[in-house]
N, C-alpha and C. Protein backbone atom coordinates (compact mmCIF):
# COMPACT_ATOMS: atom_id res chain seq x y z
N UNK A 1 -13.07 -2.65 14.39
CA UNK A 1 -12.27 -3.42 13.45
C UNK A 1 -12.58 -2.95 12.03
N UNK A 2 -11.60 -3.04 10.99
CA UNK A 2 -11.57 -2.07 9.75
C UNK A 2 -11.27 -3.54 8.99
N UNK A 3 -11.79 -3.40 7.71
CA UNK A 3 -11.28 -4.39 6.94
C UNK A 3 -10.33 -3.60 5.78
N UNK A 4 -8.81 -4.54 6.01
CA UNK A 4 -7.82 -4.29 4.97
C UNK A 4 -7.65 -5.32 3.66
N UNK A 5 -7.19 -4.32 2.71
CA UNK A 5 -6.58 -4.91 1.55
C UNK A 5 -5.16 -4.48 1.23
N UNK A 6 -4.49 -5.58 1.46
CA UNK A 6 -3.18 -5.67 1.38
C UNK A 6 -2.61 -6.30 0.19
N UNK A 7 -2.34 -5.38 -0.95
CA UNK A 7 -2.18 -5.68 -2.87
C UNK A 7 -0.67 -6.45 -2.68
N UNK A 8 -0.07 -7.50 -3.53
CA UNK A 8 1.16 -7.36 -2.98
C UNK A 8 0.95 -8.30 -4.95
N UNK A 9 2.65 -7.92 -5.52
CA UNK A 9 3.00 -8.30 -6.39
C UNK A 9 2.82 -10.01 -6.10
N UNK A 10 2.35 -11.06 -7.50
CA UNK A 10 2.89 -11.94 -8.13
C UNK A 10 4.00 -12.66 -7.31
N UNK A 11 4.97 -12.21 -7.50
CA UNK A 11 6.84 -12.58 -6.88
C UNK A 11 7.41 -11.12 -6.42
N UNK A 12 8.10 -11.40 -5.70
CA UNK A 12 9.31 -10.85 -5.00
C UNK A 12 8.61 -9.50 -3.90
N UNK A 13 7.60 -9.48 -4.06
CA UNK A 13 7.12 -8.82 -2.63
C UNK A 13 8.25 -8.53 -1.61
N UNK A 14 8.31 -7.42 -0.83
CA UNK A 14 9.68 -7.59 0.05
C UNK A 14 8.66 -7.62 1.31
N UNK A 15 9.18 -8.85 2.08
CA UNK A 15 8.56 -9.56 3.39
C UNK A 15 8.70 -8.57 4.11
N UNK A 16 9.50 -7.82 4.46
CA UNK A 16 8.87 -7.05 6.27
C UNK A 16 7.98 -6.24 5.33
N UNK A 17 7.73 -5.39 4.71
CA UNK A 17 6.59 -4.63 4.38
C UNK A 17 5.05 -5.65 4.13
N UNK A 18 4.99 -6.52 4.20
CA UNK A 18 4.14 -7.48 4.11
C UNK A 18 3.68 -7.82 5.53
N UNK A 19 4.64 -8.36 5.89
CA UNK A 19 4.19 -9.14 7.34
C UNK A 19 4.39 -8.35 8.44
N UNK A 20 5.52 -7.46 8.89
CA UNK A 20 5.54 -6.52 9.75
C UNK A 20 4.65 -5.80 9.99
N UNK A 21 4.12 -4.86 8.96
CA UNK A 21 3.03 -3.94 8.52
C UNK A 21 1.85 -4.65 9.14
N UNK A 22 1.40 -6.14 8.67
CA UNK A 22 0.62 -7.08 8.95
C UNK A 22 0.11 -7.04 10.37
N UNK A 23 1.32 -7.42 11.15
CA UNK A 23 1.04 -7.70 12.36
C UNK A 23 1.44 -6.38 13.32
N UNK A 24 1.39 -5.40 12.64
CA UNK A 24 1.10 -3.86 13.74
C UNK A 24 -0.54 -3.83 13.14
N UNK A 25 -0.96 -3.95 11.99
CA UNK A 25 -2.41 -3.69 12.15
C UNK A 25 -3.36 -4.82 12.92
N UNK A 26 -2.78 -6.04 12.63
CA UNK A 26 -4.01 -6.92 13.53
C UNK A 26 -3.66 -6.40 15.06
N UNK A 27 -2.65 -5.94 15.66
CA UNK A 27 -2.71 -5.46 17.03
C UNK A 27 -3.62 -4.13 17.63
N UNK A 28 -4.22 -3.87 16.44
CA UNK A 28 -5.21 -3.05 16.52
C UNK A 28 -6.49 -3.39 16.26
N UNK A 29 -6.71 -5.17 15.72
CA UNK A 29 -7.84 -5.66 15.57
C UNK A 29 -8.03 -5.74 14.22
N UNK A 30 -7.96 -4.87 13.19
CA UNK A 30 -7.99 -4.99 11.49
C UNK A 30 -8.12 -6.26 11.59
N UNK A 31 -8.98 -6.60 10.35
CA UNK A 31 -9.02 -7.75 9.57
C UNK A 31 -8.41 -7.72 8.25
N UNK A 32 -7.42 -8.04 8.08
CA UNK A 32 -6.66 -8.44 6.55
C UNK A 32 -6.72 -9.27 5.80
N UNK A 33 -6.73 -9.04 4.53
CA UNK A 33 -7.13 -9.36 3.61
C UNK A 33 -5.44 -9.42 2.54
N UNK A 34 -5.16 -10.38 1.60
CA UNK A 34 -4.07 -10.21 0.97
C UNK A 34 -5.06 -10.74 -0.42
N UNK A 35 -4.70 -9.96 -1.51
CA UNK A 35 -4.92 -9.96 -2.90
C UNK A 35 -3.23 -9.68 -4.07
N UNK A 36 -3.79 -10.48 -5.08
CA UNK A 36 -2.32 -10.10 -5.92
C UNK A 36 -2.92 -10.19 -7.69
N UNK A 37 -2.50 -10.46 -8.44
CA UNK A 37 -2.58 -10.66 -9.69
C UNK A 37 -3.29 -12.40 -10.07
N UNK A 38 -3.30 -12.82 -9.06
CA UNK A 38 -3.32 -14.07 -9.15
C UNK A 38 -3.74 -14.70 -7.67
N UNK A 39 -4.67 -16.28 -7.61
CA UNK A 39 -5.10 -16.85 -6.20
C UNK A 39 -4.19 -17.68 -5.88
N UNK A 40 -3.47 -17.41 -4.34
CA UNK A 40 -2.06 -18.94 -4.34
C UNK A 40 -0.63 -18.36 -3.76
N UNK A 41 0.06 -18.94 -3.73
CA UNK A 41 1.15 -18.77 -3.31
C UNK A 41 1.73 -17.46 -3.75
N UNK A 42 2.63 -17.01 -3.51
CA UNK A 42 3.81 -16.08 -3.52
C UNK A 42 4.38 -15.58 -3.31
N UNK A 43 5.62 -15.84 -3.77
CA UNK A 43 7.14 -15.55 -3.13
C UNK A 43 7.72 -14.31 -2.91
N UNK A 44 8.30 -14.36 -1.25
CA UNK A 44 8.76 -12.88 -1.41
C UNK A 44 10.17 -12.76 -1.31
N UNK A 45 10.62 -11.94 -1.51
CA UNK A 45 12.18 -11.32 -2.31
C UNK A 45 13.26 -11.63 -1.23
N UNK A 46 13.18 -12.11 0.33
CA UNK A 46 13.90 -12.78 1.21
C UNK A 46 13.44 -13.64 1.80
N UNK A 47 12.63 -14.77 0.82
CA UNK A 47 12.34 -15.95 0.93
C UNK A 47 11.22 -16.56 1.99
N UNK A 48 10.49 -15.30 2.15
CA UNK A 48 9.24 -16.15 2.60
C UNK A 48 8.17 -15.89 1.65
N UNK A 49 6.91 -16.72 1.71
CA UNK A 49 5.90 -16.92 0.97
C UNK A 49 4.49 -16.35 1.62
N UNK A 50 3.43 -15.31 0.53
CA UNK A 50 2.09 -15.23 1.33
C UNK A 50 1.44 -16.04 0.26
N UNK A 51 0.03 -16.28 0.90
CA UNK A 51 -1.12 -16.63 0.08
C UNK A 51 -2.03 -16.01 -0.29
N UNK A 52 -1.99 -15.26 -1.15
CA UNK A 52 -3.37 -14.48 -1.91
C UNK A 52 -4.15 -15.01 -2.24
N UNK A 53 -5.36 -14.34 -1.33
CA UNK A 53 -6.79 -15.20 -1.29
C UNK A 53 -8.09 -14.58 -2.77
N UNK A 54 -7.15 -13.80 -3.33
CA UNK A 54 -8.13 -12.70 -3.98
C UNK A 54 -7.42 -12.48 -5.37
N UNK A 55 -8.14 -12.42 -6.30
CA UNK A 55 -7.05 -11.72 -7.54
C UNK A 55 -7.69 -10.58 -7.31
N UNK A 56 -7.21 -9.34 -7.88
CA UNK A 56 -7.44 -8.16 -8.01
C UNK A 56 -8.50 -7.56 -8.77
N UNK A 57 -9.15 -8.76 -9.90
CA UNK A 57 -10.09 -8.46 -10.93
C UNK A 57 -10.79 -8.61 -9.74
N UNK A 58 -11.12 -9.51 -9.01
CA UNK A 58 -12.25 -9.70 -8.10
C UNK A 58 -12.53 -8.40 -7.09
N UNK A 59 -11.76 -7.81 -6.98
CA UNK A 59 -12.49 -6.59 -5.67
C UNK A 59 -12.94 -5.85 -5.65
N UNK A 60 -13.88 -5.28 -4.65
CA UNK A 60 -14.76 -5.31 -4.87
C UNK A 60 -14.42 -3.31 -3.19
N UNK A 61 -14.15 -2.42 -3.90
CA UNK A 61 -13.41 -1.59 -2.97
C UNK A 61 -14.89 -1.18 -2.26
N UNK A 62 -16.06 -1.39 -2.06
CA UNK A 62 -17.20 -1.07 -0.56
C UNK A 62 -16.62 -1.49 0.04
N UNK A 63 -16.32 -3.39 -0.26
CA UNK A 63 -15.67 -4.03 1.29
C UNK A 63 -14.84 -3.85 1.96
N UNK A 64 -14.09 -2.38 2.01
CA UNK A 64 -12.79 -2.39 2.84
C UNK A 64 -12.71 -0.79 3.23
N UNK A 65 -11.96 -0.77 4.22
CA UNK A 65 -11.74 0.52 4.70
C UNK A 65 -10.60 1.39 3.89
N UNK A 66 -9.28 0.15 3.98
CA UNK A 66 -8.60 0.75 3.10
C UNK A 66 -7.45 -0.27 2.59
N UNK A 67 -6.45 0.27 1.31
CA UNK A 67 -6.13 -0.63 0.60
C UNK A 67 -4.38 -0.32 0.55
N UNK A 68 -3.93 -1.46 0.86
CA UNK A 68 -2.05 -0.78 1.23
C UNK A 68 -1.34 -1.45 0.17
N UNK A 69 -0.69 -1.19 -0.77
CA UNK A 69 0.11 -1.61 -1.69
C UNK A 69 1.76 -2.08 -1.66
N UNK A 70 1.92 -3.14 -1.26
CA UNK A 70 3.20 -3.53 -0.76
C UNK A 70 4.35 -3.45 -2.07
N UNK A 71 5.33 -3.01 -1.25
CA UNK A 71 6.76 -2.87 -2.29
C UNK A 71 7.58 -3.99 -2.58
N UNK A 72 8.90 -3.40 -2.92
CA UNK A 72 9.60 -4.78 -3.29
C UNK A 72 9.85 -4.73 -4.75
N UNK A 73 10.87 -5.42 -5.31
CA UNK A 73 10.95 -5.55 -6.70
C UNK A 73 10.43 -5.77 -8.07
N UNK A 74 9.11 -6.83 -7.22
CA UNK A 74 7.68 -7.06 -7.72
C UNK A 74 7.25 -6.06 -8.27
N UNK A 75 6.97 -5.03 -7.17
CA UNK A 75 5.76 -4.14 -7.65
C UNK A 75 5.52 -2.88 -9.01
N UNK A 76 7.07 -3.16 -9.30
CA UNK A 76 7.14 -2.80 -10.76
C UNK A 76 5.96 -3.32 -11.83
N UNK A 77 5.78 -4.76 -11.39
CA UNK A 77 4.50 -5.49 -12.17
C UNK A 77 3.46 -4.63 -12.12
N UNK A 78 3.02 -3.79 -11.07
CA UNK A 78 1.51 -3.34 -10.67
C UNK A 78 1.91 -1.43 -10.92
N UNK A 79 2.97 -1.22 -11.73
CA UNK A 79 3.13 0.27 -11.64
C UNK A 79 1.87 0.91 -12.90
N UNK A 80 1.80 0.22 -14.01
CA UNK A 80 0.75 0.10 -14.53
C UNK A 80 0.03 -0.73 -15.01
N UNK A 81 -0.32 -1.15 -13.81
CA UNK A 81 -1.40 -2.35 -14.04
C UNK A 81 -2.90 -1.68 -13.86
N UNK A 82 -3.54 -2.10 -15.00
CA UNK A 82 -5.33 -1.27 -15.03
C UNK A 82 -6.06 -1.35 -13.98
N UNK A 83 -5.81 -2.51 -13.53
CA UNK A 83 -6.60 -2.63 -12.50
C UNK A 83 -6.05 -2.77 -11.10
N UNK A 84 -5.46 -2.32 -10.56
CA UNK A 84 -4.66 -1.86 -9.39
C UNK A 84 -4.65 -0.35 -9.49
N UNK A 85 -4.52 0.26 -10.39
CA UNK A 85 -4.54 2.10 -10.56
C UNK A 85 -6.66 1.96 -10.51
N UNK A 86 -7.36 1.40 -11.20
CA UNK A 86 -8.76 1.57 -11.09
C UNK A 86 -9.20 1.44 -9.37
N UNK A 87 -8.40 0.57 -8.69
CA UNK A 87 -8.52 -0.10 -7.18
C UNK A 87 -8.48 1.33 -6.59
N UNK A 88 -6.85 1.74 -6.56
CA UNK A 88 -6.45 3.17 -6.16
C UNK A 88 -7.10 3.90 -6.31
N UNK A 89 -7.52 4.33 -7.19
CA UNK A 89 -8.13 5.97 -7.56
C UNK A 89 -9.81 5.83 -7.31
N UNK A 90 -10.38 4.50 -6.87
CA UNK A 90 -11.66 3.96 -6.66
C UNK A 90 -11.67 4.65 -5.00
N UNK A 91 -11.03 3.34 -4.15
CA UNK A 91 -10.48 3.96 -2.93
C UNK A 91 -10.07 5.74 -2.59
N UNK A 92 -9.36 6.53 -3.31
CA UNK A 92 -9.03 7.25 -3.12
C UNK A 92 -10.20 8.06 -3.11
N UNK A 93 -10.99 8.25 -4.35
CA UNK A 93 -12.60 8.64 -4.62
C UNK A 93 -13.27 8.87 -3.31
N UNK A 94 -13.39 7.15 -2.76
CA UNK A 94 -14.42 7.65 -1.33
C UNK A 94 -14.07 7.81 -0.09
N UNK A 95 -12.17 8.38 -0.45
CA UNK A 95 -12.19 9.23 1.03
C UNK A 95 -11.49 7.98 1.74
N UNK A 96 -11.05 7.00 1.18
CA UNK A 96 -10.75 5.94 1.84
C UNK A 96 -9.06 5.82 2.33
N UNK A 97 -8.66 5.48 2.93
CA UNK A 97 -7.31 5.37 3.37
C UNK A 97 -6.26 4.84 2.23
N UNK A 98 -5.47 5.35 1.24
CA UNK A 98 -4.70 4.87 0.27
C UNK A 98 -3.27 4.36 0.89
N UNK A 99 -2.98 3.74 1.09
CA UNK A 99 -1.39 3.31 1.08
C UNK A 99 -0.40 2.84 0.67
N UNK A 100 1.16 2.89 0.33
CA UNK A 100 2.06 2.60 -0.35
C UNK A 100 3.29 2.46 0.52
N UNK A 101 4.28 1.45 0.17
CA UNK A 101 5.46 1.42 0.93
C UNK A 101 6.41 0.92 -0.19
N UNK A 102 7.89 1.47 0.27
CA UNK A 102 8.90 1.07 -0.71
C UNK A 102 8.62 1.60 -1.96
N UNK A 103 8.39 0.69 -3.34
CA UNK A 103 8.75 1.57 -4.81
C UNK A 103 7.11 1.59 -4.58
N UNK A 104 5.97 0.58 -4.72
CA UNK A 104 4.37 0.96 -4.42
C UNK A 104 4.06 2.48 -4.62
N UNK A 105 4.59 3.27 -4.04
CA UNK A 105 4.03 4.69 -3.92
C UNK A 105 4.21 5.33 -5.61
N UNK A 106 4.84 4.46 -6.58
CA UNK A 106 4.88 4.78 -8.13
C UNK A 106 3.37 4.70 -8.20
N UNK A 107 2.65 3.46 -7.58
CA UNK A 107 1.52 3.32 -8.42
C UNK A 107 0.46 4.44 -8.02
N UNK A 108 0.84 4.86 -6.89
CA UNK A 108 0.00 6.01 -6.88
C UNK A 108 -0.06 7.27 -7.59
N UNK A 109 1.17 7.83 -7.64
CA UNK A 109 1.73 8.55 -8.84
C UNK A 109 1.58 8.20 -9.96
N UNK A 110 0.81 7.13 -10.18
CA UNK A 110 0.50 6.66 -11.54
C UNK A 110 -0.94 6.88 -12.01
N UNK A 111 -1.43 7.04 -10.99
CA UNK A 111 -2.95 7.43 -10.53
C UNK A 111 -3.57 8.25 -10.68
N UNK A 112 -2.38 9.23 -9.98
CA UNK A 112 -2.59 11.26 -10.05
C UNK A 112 -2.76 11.19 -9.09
N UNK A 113 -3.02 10.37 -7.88
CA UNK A 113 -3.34 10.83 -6.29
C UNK A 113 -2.18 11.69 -5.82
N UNK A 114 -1.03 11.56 -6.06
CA UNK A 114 0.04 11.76 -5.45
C UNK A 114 0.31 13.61 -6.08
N UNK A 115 -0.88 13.87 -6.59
CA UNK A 115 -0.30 15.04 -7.44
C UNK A 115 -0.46 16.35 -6.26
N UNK A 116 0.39 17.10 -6.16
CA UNK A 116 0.49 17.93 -5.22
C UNK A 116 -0.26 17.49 -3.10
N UNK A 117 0.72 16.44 -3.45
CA UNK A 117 0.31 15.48 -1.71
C UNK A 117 1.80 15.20 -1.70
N UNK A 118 1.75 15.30 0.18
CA UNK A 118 3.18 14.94 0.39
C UNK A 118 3.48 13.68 0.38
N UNK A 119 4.87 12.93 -0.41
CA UNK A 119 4.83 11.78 0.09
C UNK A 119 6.31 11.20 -0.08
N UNK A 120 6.06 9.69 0.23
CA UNK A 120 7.89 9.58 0.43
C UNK A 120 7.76 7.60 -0.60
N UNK A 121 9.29 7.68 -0.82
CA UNK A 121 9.25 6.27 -1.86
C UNK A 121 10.38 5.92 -1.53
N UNK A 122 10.61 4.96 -1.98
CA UNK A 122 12.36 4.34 -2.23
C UNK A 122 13.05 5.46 -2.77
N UNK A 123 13.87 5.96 -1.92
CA UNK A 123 15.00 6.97 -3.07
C UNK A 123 15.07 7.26 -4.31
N UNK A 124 14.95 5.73 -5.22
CA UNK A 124 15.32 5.63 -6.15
C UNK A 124 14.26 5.78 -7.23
N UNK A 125 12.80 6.39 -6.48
CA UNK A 125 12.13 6.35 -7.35
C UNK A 125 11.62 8.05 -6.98
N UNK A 126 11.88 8.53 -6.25
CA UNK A 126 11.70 10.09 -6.03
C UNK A 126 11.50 10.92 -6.72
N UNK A 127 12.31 11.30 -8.17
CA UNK A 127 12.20 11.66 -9.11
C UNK A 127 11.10 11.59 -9.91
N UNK A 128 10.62 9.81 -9.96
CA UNK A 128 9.48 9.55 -10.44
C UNK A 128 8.05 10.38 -10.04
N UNK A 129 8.25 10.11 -8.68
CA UNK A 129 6.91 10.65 -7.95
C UNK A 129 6.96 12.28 -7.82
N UNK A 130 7.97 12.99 -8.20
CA UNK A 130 8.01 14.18 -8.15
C UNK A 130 7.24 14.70 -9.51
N UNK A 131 7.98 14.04 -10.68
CA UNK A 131 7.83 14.23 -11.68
C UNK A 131 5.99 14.21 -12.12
N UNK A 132 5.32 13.64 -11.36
CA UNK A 132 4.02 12.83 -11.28
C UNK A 132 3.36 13.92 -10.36
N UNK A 133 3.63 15.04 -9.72
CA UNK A 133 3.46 16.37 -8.89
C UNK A 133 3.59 16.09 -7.12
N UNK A 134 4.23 14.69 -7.18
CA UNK A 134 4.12 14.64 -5.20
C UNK A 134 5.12 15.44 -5.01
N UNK A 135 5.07 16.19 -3.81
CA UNK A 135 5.98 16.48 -2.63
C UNK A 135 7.06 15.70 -1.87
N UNK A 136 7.97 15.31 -2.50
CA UNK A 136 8.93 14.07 -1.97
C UNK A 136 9.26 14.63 -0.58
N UNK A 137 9.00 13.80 0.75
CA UNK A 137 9.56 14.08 1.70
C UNK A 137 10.80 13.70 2.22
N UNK A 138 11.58 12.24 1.72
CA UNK A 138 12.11 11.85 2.42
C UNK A 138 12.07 10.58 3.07
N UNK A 139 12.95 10.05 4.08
CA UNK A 139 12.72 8.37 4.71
C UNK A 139 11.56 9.13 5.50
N UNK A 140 11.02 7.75 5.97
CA UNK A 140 9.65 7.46 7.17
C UNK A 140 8.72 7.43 6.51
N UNK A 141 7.73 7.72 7.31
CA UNK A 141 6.37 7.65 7.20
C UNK A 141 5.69 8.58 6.36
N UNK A 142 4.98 8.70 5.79
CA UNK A 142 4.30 10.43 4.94
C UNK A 142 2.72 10.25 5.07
N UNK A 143 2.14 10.99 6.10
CA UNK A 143 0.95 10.87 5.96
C UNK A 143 -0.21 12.59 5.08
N UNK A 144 -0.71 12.61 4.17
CA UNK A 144 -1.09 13.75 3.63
C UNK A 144 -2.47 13.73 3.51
N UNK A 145 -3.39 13.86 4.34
CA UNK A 145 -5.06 13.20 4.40
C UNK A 145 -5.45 11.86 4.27
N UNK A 146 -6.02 11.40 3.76
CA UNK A 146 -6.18 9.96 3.30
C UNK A 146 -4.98 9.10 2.80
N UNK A 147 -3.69 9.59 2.19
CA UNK A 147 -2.56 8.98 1.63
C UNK A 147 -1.40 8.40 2.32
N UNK A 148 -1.04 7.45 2.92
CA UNK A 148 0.24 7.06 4.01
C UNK A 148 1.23 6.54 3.05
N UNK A 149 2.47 6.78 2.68
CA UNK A 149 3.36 6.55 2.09
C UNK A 149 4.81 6.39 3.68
N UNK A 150 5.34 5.02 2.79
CA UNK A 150 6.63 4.65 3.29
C UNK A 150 7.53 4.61 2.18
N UNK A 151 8.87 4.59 3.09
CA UNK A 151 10.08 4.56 1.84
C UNK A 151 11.09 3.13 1.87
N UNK A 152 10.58 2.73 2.94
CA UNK A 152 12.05 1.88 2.95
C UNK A 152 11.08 0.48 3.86
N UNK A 153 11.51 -1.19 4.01
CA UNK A 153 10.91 -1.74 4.79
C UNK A 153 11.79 -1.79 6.37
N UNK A 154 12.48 -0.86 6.43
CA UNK A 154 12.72 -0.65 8.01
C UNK A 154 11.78 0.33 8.54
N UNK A 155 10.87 0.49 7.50
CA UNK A 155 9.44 1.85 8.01
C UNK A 155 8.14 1.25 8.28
N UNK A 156 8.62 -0.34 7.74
CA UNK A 156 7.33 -1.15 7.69
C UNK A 156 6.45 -1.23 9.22
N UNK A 157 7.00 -1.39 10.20
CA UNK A 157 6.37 -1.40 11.73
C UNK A 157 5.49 0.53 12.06
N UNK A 158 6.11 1.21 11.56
CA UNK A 158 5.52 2.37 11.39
C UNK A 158 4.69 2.42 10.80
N UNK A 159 5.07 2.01 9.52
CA UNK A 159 3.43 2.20 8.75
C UNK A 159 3.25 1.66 9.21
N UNK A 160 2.46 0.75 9.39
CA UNK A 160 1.55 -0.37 9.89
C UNK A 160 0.94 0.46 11.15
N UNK A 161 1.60 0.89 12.03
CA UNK A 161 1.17 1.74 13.29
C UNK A 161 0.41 2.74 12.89
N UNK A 162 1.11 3.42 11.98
CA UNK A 162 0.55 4.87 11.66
C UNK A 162 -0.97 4.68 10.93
N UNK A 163 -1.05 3.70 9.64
CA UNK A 163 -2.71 3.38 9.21
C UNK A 163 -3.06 2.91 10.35
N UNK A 164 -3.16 1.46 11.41
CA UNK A 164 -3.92 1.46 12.15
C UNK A 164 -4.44 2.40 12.75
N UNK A 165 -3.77 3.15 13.43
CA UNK A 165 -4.22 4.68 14.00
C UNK A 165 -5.19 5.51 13.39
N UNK A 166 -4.75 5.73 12.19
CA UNK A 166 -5.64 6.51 11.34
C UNK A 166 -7.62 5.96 10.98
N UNK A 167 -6.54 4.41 10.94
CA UNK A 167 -8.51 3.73 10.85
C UNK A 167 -9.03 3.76 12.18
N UNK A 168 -8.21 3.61 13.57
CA UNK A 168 -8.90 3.92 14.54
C UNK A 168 -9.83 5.32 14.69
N UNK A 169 -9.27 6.35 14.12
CA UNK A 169 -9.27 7.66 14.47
C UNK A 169 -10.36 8.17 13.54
N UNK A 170 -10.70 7.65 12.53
CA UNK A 170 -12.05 8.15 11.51
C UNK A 170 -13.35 7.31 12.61
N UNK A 171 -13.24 6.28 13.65
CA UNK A 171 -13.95 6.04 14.06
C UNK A 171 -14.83 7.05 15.30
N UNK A 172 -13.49 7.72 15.57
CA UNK A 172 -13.59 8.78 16.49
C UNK A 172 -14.73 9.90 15.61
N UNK A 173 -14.43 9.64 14.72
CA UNK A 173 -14.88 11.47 14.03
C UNK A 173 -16.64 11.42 13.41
């Protein structure tokens, strides 16, 4: 069992990348964890709600294996936010599993992780992450060493499959 951190905007979070994602990793046992800007409620962008148990000043990146940054309209809030890029590039440092789905994969590109690594975003932000030195792949999944990028939340059950796997698989090694 791996312990996750699952970042998710304030408001408008988009729910299947949240909860879908969610429940392909606990089927692998993960323990999850949800953190945001704030401790408490929040709303996501087709009307369901999580509870963030964590603000983001608080974490504390030993405790976790790895850290997935949920998309959605929200996550514009966290494209440069100090301390969500310090989280990232902390994680990224020790080799740790980075992840992004939907527009999220900006903040990595915001980071420099994304700089010459393959990866994939919302369409509409492609440009961005190119511009920032990623390798835009395209819809699905993008896995490039430590980095798992999604583009869309009809990818959300994939990712979610694809990191579990991956945290299974460093156990192997």
């Amino acid at each position: 069992m791996k312990n996750i951190l699952m970042i998710i905007p304030s408001e408008r979070f988009r729910d299947e990348e949240l909860f879908e994602t969610k429940e392909e990793l606990e089927k692998f046992g993960h323990k999850i964890s949800i953190a945001s800007t704030h401790i408490g409620k929040c709303p996501g962008s087709r009307g369901g709600f999580a509870h963030s148990d964590f603000d983001i000043n608080e974490i504390d990146t030993d405790n976790y294996d790895s850290i997935i940054f949920v998309g959605g309209g929200g996550s514009k809030l966290l494209f440069n936010n100090e301390i969500a890029i310090k989280i990232a590039n902390e994680m990224n440092n020790k080799r740790k599993i980075v992840a992004a789905i939907c527009l999220a994969p900006v903040i990595l590109a915001n980071v420099g992780i994304l700089k010459d690594k393959k990866a994939t975003v919302a369409g509409t932000e492609a440009k961005t992450i190119e511009n920032k030195g990623a390798k835009y792949t395209g819809p699905g999944v993008t896995v490039d060493g430590n980095i798992v990028t999604a583009n869309a939340p009809k990818s959300s059950r994939l990712f979610g499959q694809t990191i579990g796997k991956l945290l299974l698989d460093k156990d192997d090694k």
